[in-house]
PDB file of N, CA and C in Angstrom:
ATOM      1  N   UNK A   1      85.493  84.140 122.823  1.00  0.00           N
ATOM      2  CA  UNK A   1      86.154  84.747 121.692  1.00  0.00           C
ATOM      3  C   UNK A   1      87.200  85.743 122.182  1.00  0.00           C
ATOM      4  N   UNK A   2      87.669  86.196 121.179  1.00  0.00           N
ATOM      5  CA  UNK A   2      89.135  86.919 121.444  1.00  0.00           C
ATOM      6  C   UNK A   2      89.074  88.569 121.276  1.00  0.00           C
ATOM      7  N   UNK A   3      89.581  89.323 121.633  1.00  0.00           N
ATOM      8  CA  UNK A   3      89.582  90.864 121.200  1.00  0.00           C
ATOM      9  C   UNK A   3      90.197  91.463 120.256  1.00  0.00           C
ATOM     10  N   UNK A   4      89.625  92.020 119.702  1.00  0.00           N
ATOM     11  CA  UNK A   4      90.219  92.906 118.324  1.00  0.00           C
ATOM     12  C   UNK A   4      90.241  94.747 118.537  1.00  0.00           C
ATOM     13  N   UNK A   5      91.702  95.431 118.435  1.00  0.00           N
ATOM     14  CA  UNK A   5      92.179  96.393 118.564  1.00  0.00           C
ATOM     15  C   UNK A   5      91.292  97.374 116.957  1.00  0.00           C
ATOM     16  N   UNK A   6      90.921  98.244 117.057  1.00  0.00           N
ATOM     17  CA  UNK A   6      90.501  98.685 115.369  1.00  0.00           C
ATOM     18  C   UNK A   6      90.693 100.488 116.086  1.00  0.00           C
ATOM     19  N   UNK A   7      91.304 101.255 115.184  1.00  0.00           N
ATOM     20  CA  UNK A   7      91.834 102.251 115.060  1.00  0.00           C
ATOM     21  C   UNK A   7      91.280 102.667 113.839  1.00  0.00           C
ATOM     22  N   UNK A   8      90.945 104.126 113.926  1.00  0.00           N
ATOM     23  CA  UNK A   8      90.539 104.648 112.480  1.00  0.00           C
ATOM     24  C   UNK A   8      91.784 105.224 112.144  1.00  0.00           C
ATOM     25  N   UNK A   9      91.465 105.185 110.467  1.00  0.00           N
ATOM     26  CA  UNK A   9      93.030 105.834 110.099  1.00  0.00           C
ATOM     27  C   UNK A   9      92.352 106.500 108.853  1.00  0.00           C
ATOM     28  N   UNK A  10      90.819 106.535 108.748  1.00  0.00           N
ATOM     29  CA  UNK A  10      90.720 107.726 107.366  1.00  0.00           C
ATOM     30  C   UNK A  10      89.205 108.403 107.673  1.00  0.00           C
ATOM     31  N   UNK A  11      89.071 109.688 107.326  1.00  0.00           N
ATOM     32  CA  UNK A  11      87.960 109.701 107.497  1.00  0.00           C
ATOM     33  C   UNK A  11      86.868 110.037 107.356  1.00  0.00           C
ATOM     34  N   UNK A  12      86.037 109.664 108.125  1.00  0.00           N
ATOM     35  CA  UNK A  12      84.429 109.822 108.222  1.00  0.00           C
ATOM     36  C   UNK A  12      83.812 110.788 107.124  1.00  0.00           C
ATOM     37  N   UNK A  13      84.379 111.698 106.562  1.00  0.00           N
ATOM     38  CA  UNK A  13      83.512 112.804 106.039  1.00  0.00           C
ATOM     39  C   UNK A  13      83.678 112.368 104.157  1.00  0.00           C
ATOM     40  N   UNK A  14      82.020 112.720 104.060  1.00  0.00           N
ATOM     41  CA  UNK A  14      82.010 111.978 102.140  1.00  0.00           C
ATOM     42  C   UNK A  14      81.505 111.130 102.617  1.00  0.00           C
ATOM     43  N   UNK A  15      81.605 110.040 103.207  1.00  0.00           N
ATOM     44  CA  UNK A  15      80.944 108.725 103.521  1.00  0.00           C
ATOM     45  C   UNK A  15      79.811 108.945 103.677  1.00  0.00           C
ATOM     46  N   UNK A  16      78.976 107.731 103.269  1.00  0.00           N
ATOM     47  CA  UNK A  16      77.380 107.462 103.639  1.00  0.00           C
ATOM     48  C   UNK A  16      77.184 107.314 105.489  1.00  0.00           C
ATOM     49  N   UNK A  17      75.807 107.703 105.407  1.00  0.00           N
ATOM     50  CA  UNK A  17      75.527 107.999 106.771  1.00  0.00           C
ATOM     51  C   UNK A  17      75.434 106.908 107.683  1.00  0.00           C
ATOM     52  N   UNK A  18      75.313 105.703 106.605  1.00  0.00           N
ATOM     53  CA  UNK A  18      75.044 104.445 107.884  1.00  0.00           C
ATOM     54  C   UNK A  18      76.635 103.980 107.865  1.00  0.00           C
ATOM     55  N   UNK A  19      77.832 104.801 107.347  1.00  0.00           N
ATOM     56  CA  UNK A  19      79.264 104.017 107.731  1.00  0.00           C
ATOM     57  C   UNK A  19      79.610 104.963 109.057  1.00  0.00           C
ATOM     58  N   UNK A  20      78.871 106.339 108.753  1.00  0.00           N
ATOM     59  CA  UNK A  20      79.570 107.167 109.803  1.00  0.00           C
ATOM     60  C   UNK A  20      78.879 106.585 111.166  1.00  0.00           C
ATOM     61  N   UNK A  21      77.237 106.107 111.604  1.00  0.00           N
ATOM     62  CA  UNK A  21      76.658 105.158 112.442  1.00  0.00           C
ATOM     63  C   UNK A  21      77.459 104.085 113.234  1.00  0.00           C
ATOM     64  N   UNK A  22      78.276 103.305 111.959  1.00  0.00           N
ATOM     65  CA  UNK A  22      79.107 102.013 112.054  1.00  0.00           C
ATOM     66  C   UNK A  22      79.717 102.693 112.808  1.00  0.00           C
ATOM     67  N   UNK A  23      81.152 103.535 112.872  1.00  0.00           N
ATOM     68  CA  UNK A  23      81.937 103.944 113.552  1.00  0.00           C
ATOM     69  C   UNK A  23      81.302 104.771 114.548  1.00  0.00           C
ATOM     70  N   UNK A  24      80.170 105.204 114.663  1.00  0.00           N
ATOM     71  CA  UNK A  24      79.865 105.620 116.487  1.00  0.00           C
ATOM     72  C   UNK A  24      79.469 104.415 117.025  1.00  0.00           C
ATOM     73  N   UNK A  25      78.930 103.221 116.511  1.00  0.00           N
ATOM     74  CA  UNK A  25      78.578 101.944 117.043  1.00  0.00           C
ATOM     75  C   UNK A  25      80.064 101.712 118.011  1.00  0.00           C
ATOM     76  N   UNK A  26      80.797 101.796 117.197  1.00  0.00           N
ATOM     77  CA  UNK A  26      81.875 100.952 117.169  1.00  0.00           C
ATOM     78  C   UNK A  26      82.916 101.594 118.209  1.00  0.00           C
ATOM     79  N   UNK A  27      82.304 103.000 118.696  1.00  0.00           N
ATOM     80  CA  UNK A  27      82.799 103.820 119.749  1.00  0.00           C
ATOM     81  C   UNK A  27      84.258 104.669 119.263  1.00  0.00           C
ATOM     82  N   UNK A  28      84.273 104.932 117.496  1.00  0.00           N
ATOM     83  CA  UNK A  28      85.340 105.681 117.285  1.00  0.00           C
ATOM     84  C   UNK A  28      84.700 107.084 116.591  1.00  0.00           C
ATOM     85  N   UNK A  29      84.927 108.153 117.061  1.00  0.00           N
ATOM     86  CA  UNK A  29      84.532 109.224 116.707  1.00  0.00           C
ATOM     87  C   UNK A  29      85.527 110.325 115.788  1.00  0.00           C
ATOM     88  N   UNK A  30      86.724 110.154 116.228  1.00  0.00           N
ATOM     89  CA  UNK A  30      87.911 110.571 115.779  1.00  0.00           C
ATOM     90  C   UNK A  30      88.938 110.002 115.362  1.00  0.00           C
ATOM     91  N   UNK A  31      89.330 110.623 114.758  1.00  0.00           N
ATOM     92  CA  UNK A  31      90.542 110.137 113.577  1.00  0.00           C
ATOM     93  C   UNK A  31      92.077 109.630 114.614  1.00  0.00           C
ATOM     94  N   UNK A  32      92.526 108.208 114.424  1.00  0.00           N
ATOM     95  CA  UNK A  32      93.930 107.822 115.386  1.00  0.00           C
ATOM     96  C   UNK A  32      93.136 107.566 116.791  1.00  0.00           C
ATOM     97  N   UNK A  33      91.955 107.161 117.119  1.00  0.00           N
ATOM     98  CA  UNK A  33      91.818 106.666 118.013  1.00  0.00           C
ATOM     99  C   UNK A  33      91.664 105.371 118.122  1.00  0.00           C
ATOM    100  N   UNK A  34      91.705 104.337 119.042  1.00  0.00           N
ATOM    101  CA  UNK A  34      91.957 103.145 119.564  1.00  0.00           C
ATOM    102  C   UNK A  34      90.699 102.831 120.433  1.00  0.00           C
ATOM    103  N   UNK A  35      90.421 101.015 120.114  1.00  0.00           N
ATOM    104  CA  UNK A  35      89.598 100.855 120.792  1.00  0.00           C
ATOM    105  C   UNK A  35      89.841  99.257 120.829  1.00  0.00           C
ATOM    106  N   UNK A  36      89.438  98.856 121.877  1.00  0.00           N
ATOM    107  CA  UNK A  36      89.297  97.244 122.403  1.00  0.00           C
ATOM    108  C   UNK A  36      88.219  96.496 121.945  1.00  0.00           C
ATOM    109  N   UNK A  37      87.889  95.408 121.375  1.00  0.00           N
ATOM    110  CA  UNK A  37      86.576  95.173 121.490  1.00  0.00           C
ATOM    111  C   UNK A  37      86.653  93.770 121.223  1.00  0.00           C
ATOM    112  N   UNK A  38      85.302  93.042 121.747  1.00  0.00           N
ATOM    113  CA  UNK A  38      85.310  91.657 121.783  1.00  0.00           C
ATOM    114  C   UNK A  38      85.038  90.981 120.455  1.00  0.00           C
ATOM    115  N   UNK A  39      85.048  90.333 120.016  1.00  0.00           N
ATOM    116  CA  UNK A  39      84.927  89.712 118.463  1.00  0.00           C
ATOM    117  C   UNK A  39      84.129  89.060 118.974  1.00  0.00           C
ATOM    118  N   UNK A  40      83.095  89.496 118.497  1.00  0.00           N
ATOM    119  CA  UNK A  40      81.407  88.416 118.085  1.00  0.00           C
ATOM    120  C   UNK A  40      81.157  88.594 116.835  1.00  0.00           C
ATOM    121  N   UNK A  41      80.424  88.271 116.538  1.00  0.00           N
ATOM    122  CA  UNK A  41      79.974  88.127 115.195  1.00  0.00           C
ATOM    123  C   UNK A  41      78.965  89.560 114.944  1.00  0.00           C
ATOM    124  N   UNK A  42      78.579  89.786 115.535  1.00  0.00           N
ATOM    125  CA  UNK A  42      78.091  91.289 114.968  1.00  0.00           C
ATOM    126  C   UNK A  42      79.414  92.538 115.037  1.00  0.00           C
ATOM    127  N   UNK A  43      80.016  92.366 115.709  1.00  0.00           N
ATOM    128  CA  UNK A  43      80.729  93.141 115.543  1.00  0.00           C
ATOM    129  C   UNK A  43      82.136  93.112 114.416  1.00  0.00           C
ATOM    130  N   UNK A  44      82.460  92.191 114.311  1.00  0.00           N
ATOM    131  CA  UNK A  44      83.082  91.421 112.944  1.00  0.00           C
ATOM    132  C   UNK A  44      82.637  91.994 111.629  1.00  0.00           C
ATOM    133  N   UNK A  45      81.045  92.158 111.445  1.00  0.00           N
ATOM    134  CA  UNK A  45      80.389  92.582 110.558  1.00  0.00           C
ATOM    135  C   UNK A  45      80.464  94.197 110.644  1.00  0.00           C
ATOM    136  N   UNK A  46      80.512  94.570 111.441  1.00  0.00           N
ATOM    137  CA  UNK A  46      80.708  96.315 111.373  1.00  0.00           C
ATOM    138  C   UNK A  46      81.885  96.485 111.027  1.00  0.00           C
ATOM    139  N   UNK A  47      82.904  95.641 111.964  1.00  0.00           N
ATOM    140  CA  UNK A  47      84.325  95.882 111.144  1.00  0.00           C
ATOM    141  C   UNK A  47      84.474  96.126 109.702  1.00  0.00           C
ATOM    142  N   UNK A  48      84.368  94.862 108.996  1.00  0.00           N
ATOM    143  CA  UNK A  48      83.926  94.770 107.611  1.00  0.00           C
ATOM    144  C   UNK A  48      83.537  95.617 106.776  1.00  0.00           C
ATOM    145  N   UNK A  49      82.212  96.102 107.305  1.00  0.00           N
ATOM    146  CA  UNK A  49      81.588  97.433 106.631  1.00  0.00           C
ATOM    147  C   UNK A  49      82.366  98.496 106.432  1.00  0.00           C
ATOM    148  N   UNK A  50      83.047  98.569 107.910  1.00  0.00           N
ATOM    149  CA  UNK A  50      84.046 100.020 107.265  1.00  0.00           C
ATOM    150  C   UNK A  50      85.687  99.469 107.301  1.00  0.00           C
ATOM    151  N   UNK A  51      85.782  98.573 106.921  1.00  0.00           N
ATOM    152  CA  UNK A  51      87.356  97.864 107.327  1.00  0.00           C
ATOM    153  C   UNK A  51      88.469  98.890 106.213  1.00  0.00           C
ATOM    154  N   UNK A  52      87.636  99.840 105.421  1.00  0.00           N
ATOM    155  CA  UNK A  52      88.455 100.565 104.558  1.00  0.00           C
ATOM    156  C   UNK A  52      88.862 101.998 105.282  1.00  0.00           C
ATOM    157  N   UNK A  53      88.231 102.374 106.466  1.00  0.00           N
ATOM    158  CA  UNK A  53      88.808 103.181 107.483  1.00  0.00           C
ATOM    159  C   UNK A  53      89.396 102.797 108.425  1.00  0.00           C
ATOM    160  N   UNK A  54      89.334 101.868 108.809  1.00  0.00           N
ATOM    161  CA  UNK A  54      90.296 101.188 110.015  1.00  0.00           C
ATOM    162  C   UNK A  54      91.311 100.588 109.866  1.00  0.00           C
ATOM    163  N   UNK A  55      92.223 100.140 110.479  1.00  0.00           N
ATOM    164  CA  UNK A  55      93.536  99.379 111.074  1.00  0.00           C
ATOM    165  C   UNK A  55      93.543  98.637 111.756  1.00  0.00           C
ATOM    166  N   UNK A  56      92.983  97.101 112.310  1.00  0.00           N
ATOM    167  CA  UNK A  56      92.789  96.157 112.925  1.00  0.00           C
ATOM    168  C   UNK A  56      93.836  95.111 113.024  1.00  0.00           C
ATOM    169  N   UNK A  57      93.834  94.939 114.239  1.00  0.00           N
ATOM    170  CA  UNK A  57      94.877  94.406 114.892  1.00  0.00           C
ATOM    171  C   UNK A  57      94.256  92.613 115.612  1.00  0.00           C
ATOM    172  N   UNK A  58      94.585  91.928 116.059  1.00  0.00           N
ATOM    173  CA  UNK A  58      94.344  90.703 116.748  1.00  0.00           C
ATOM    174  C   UNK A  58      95.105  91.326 117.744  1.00  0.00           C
ATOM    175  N   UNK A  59      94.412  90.839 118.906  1.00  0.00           N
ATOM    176  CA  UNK A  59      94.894  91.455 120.503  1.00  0.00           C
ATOM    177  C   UNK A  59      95.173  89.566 120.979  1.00  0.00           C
TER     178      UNK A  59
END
């Protein structure tokens, strides 16, 4: 599978506790940061969950 770029662009605070989880899963802690990651299928699904804070890209 291929890699997907996901950047947060809103954030974390107000949100339920298992979206703020999603995004430490997902290794973004802060707001405008960047991250690499492999597209599997679990991780596809976290995307998803919070795809309303992020910015995702196809690498």
């Amino acid at each position: 599978m291929g890699k997907v770029r996901i950047t947060q662009v809103r954030s974390a605070i107000r949100r339920p506790a298992d979206q703020k989880r999603t995004l430490i899963a997902l290794g973004l802690k802060k707001l405008h940061k960047t991250r690499e990651v492999d597209e599997s299928p679990a991780v596809l699904g976290m995307i998803r969950k919070v795809e309303h804070l992020l910015k995702v890209e196809k690498v």
